[in-house]
C-alpha atoms as a PDB file:
ATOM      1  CA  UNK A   1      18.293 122.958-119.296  1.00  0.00           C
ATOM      2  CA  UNK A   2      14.936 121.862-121.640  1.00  0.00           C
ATOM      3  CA  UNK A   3      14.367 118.105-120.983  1.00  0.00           C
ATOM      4  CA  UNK A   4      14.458 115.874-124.335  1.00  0.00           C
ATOM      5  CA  UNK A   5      10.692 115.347-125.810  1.00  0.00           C
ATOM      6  CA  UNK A   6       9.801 111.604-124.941  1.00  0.00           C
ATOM      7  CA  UNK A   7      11.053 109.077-127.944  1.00  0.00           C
ATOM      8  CA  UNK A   8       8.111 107.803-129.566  1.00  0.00           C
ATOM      9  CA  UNK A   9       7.927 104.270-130.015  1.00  0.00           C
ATOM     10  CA  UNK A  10       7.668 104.181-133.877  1.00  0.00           C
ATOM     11  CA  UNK A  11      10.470 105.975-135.331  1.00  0.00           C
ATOM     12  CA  UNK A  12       9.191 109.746-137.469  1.00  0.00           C
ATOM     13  CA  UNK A  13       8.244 108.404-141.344  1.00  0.00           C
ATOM     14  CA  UNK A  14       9.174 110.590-144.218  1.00  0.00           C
ATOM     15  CA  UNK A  15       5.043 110.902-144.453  1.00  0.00           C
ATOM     16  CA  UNK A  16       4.858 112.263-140.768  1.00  0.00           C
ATOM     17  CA  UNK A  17       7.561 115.167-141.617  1.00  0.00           C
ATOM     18  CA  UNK A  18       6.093 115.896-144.630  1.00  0.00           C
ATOM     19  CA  UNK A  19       2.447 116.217-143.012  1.00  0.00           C
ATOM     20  CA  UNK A  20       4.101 118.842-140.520  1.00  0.00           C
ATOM     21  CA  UNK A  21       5.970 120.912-143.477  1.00  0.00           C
ATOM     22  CA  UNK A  22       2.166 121.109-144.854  1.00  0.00           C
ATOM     23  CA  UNK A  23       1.065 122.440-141.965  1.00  0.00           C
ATOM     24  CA  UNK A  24       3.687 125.076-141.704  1.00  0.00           C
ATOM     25  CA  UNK A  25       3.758 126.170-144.943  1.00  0.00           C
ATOM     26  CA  UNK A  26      -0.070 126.699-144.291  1.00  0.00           C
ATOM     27  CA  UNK A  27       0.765 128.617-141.554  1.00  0.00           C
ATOM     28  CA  UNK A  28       3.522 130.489-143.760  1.00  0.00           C
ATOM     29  CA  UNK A  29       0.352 131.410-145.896  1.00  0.00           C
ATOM     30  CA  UNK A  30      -1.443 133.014-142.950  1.00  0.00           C
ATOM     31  CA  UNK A  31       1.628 134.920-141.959  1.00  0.00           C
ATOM     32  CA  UNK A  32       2.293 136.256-145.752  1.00  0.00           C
ATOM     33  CA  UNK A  33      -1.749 137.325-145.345  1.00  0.00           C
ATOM     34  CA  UNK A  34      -1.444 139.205-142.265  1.00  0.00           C
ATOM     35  CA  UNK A  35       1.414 141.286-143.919  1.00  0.00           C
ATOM     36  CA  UNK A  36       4.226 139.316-141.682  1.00  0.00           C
ATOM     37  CA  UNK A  37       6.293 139.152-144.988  1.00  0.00           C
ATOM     38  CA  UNK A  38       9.364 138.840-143.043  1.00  0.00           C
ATOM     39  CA  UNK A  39       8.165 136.098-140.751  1.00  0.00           C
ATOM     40  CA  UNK A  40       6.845 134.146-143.555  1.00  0.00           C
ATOM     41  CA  UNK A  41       9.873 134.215-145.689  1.00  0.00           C
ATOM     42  CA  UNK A  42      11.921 132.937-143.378  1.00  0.00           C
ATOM     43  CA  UNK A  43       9.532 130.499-142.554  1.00  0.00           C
ATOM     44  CA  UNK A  44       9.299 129.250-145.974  1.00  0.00           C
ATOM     45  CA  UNK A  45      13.806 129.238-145.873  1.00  0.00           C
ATOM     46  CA  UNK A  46      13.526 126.919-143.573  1.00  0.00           C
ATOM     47  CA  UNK A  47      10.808 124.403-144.858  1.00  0.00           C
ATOM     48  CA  UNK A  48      12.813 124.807-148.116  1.00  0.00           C
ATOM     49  CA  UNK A  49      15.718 123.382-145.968  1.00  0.00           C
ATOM     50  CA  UNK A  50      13.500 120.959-144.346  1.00  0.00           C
ATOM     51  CA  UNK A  51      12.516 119.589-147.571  1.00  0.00           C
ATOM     52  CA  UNK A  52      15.619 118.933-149.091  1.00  0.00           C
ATOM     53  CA  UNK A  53      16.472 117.231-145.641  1.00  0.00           C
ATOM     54  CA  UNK A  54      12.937 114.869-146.699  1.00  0.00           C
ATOM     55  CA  UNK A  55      14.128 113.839-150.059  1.00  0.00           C
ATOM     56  CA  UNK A  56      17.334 112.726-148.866  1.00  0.00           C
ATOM     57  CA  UNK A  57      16.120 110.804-146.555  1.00  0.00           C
ATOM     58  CA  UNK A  58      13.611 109.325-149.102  1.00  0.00           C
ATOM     59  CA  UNK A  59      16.246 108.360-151.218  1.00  0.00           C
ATOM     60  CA  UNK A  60      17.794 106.552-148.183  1.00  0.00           C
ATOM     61  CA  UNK A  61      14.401 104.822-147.647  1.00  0.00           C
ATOM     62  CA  UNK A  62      14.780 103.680-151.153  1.00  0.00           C
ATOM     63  CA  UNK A  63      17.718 102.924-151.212  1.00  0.00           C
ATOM     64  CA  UNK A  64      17.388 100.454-148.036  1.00  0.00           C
ATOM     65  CA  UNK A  65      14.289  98.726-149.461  1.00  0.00           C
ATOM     66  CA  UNK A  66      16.168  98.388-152.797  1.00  0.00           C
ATOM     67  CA  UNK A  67      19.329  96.359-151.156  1.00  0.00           C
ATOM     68  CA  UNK A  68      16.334  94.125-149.024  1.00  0.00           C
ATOM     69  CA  UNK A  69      14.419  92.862-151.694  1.00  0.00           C
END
């Protein structure tokens, strides 16, 4: 069984995971140039998926600071 990454000591920011979706979606480019059509599309499905996932949990950001202040 994998052992669990360590738990960083700031929680992930929407900014981080949308930093990382850049840089896949840069490496969905390369794969799309090499003629990996099928590896790139489904790479770009999933950071699709992964940014929907991000804007919800923007709005949930926004939605926290909004009831703070």
């Amino acid at each position: 069984m994998p052992k669990k990454p360590p738990t960083p000591e700031e929680p992930t920011s929407a900014a981080d995971i949308e930093r990382s979706i850049q840089a896949l979606n840069r490496l969905a480019e390369r794969l799309w140039g090499e003629d990996r059509v099928a590896e790139a599309k489904a790479l770009l499905d999933a950071l699709d998926a992964l940014n929907r996932a991000l804007d919800r949990i923007r709005i949930g950001e926004s939605r926290r600071a909004a009831t703070l202040h």
